[in-house]
PDB file of N, CA and C in Angstrom:
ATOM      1  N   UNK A   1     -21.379  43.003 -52.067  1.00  0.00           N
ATOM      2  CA  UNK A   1     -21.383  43.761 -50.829  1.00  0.00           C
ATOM      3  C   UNK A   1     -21.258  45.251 -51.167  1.00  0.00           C
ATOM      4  N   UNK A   2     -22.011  45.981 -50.421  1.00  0.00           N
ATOM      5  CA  UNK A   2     -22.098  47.595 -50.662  1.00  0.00           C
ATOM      6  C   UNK A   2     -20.713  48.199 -50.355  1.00  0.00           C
ATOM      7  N   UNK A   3     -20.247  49.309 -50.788  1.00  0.00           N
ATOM      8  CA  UNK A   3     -19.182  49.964 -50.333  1.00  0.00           C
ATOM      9  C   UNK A   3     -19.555  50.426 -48.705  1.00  0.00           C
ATOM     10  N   UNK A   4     -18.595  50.928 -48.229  1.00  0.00           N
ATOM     11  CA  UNK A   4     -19.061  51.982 -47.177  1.00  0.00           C
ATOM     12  C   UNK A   4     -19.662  53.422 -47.271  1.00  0.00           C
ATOM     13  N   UNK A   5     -18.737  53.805 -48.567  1.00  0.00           N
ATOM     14  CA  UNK A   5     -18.683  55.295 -48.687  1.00  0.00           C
ATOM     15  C   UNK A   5     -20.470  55.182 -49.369  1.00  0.00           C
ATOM     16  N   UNK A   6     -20.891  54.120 -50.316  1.00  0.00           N
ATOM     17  CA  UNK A   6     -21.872  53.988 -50.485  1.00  0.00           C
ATOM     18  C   UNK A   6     -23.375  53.620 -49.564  1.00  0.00           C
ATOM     19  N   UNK A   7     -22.581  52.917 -48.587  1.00  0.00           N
ATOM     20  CA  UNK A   7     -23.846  52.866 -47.144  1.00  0.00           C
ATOM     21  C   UNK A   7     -24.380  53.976 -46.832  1.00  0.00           C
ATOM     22  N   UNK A   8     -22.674  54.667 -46.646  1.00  0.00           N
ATOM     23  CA  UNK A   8     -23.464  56.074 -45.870  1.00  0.00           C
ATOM     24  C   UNK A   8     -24.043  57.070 -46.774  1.00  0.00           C
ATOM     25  N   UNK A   9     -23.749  57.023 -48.190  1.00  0.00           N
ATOM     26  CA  UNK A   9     -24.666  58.033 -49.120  1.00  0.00           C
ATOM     27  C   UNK A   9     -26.177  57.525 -48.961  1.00  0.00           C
ATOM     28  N   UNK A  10     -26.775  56.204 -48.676  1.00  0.00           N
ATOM     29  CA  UNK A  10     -28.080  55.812 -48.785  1.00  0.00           C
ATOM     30  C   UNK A  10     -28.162  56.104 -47.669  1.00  0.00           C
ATOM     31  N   UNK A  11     -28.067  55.791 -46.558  1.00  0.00           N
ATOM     32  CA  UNK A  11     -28.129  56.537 -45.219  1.00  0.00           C
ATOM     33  C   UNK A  11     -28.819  57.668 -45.095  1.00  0.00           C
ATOM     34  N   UNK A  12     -27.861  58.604 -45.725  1.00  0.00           N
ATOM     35  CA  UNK A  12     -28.060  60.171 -45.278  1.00  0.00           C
ATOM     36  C   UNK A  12     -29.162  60.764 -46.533  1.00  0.00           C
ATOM     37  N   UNK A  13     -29.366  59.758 -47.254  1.00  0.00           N
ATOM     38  CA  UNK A  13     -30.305  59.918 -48.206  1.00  0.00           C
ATOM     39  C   UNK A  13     -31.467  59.614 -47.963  1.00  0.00           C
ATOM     40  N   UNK A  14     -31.797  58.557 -46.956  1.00  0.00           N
ATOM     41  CA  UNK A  14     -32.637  57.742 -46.339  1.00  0.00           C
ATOM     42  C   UNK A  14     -33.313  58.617 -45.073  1.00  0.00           C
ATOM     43  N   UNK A  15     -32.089  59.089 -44.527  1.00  0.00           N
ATOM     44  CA  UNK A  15     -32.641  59.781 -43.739  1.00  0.00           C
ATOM     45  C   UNK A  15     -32.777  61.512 -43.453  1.00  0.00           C
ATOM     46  N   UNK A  16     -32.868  61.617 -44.950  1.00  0.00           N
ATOM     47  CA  UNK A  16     -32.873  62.657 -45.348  1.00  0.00           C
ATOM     48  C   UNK A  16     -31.916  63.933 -44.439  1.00  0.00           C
ATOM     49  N   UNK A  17     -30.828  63.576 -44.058  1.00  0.00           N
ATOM     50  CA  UNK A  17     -29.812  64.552 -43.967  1.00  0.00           C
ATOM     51  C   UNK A  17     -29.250  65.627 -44.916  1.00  0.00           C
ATOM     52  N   UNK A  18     -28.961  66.919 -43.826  1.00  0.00           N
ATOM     53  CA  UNK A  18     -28.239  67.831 -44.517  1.00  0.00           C
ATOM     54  C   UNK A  18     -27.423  68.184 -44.085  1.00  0.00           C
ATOM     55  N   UNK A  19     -26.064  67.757 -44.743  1.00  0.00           N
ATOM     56  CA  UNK A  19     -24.694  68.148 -44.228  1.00  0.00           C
ATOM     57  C   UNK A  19     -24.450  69.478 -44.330  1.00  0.00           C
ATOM     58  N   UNK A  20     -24.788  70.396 -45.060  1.00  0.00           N
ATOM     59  CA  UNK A  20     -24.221  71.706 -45.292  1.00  0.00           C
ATOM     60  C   UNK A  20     -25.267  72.672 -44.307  1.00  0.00           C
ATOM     61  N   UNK A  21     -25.860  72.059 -43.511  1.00  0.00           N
ATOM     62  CA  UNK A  21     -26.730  72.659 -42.511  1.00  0.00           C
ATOM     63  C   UNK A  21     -25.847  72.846 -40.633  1.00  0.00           C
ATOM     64  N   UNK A  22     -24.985  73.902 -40.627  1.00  0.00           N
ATOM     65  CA  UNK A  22     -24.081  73.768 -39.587  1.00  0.00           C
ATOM     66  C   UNK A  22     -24.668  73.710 -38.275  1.00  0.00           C
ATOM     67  N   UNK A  23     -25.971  74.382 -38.042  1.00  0.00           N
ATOM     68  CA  UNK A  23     -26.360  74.270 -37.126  1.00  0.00           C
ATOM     69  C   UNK A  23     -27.054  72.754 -36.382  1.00  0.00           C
ATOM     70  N   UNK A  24     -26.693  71.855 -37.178  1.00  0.00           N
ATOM     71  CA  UNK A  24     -27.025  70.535 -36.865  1.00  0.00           C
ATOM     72  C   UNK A  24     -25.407  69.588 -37.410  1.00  0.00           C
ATOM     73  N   UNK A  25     -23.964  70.502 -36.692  1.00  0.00           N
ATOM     74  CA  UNK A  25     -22.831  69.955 -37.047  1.00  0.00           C
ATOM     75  C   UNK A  25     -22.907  68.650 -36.238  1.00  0.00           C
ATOM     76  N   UNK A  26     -22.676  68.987 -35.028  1.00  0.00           N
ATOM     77  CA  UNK A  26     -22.946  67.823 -34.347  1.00  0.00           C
ATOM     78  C   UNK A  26     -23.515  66.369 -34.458  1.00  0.00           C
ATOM     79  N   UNK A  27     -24.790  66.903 -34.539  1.00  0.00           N
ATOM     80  CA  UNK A  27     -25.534  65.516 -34.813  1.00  0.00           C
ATOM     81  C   UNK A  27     -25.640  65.015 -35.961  1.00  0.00           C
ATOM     82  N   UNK A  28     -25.203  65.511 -36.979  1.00  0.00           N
ATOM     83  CA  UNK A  28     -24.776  65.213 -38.029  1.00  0.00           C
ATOM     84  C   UNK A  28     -23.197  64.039 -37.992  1.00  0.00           C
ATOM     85  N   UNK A  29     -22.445  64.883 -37.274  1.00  0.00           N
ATOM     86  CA  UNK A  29     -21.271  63.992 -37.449  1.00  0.00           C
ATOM     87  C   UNK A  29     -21.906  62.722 -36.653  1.00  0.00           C
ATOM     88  N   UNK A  30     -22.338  62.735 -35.155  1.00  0.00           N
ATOM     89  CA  UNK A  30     -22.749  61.461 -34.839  1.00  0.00           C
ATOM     90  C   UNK A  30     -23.206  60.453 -35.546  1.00  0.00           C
ATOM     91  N   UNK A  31     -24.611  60.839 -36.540  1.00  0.00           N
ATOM     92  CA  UNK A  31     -25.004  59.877 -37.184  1.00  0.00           C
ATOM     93  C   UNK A  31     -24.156  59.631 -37.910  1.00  0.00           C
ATOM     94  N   UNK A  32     -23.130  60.528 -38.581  1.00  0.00           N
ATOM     95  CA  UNK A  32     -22.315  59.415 -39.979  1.00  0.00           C
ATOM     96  C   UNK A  32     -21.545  58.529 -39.166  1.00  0.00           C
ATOM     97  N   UNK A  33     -21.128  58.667 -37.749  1.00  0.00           N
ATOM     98  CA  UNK A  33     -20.076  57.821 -36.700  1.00  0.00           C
ATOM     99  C   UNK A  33     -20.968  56.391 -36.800  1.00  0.00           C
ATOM    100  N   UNK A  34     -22.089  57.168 -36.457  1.00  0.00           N
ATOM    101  CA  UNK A  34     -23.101  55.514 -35.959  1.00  0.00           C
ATOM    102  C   UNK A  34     -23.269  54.813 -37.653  1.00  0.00           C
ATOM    103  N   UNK A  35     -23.266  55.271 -38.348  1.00  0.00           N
ATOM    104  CA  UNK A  35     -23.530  54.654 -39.603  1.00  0.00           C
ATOM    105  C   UNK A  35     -22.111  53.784 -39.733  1.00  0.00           C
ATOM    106  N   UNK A  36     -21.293  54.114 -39.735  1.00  0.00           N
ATOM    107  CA  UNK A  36     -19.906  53.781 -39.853  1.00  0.00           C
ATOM    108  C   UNK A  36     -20.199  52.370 -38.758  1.00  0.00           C
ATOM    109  N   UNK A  37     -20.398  52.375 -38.018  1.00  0.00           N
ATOM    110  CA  UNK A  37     -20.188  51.467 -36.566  1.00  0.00           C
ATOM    111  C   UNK A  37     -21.468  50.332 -37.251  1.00  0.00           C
ATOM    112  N   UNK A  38     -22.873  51.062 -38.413  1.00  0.00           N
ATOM    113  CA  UNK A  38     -24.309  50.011 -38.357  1.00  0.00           C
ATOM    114  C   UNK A  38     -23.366  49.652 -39.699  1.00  0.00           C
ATOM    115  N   UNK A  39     -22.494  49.671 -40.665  1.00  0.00           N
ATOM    116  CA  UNK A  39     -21.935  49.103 -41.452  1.00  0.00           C
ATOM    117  C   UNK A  39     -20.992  47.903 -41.078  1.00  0.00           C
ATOM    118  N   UNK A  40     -20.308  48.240 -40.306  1.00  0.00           N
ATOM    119  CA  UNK A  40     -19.070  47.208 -40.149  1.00  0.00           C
ATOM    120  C   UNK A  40     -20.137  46.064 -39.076  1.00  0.00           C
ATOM    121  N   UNK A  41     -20.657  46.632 -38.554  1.00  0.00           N
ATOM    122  CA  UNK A  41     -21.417  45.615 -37.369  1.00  0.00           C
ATOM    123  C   UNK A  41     -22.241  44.327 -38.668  1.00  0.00           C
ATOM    124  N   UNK A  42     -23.197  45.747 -39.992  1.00  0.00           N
ATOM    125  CA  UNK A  42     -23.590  44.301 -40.303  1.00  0.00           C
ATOM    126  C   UNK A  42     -23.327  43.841 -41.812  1.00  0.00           C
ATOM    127  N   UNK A  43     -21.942  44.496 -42.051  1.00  0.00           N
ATOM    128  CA  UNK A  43     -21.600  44.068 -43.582  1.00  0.00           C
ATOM    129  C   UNK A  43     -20.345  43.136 -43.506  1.00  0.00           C
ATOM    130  N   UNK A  44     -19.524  43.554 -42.098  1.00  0.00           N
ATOM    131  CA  UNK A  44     -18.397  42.728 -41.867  1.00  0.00           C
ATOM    132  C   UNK A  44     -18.263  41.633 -40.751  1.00  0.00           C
ATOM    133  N   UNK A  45     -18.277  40.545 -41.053  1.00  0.00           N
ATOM    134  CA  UNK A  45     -18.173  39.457 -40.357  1.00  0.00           C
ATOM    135  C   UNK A  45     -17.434  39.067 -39.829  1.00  0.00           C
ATOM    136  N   UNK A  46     -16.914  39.002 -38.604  1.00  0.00           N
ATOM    137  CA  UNK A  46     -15.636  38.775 -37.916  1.00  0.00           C
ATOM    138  C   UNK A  46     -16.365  37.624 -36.819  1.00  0.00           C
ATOM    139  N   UNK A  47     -15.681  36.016 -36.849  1.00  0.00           N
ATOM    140  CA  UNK A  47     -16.015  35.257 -36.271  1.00  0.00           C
ATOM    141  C   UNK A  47     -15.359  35.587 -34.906  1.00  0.00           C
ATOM    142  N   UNK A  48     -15.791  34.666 -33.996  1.00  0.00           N
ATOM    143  CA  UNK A  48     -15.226  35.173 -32.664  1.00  0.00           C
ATOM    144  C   UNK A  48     -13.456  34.626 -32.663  1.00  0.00           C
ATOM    145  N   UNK A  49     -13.401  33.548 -33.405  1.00  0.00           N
ATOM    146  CA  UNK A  49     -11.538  33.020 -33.508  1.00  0.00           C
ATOM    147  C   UNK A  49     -11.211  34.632 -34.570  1.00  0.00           C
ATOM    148  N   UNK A  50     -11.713  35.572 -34.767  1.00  0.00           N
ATOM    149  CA  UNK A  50     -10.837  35.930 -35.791  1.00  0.00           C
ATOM    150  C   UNK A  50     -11.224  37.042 -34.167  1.00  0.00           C
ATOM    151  N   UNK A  51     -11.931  37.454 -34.361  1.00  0.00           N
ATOM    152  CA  UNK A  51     -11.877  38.597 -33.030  1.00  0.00           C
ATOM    153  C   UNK A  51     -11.035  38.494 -31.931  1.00  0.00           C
ATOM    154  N   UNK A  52     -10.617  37.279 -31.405  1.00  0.00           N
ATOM    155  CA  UNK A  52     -10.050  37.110 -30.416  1.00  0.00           C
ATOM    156  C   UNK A  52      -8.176  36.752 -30.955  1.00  0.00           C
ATOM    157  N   UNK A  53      -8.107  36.267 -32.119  1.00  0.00           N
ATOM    158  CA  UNK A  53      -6.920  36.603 -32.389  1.00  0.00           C
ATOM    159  C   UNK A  53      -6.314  37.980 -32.803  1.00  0.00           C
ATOM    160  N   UNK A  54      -7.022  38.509 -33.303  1.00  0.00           N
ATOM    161  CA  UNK A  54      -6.814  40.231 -33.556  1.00  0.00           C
ATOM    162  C   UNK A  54      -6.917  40.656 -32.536  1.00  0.00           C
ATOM    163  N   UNK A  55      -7.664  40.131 -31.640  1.00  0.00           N
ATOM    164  CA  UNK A  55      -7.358  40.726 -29.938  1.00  0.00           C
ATOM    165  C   UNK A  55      -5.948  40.347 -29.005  1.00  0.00           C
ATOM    166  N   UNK A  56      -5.655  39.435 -29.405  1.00  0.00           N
ATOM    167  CA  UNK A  56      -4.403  38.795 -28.911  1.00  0.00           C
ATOM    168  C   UNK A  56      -3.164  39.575 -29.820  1.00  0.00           C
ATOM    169  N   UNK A  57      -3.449  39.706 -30.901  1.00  0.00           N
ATOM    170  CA  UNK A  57      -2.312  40.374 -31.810  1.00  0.00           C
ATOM    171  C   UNK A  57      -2.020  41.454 -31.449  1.00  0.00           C
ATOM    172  N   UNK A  58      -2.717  42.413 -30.792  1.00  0.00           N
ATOM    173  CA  UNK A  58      -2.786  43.697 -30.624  1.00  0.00           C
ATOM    174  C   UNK A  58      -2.221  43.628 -28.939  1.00  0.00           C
ATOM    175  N   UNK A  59      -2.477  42.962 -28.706  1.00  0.00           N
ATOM    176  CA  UNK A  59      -2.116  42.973 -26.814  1.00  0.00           C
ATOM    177  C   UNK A  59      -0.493  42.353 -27.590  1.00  0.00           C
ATOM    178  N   UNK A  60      -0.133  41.686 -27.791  1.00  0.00           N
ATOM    179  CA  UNK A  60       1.225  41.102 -28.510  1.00  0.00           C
ATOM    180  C   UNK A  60       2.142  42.353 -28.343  1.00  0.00           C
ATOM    181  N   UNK A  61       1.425  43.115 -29.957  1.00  0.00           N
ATOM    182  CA  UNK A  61       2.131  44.161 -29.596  1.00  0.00           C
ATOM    183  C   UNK A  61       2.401  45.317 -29.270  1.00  0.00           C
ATOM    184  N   UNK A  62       1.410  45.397 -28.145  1.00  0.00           N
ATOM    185  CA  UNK A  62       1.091  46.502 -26.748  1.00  0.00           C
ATOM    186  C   UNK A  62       2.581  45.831 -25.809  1.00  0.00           C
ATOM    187  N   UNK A  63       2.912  45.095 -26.035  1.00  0.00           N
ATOM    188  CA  UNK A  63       3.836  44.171 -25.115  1.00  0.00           C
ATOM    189  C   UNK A  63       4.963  44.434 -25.699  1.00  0.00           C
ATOM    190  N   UNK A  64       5.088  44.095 -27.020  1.00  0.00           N
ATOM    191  CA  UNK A  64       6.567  44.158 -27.431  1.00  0.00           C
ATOM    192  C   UNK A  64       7.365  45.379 -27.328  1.00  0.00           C
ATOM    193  N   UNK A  65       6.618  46.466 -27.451  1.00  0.00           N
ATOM    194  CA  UNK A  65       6.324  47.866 -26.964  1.00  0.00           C
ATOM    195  C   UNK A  65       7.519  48.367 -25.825  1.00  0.00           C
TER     196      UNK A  65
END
């Protein structure tokens, strides 16, 4: 499995980005956001019992709170 930090170097390589170009700060940060979000969506697998217990864990302890 690829790193992350390595997704997004092929990414921005891929799509030929230039970070040190400020006048495109913005949309720059977006795409590394969305890259971040097209990694975990399709490198990390989270079944729906694991989603919904990490969803329950977290409401747990929103509660204990």
């Amino acid at each position: 499995m690829i790193t992350l930090d390595k997704f997004i170097e092929k990414r921005l390589k891929d799509d030929q980005k230039n970070l040190f170009d400020l006048k495109k700060k913005d949309l720059n940060l977006q795409d590394c956001v969305n890259y971040v979000f097209e990694y975990f969506n399709t490198y990390i697998n989270i079944d729906k019992t694991q989603s919904l217990q990490i969803e329950n864990n977290e409401k747990l302890e929103k509660y204990q709170k």
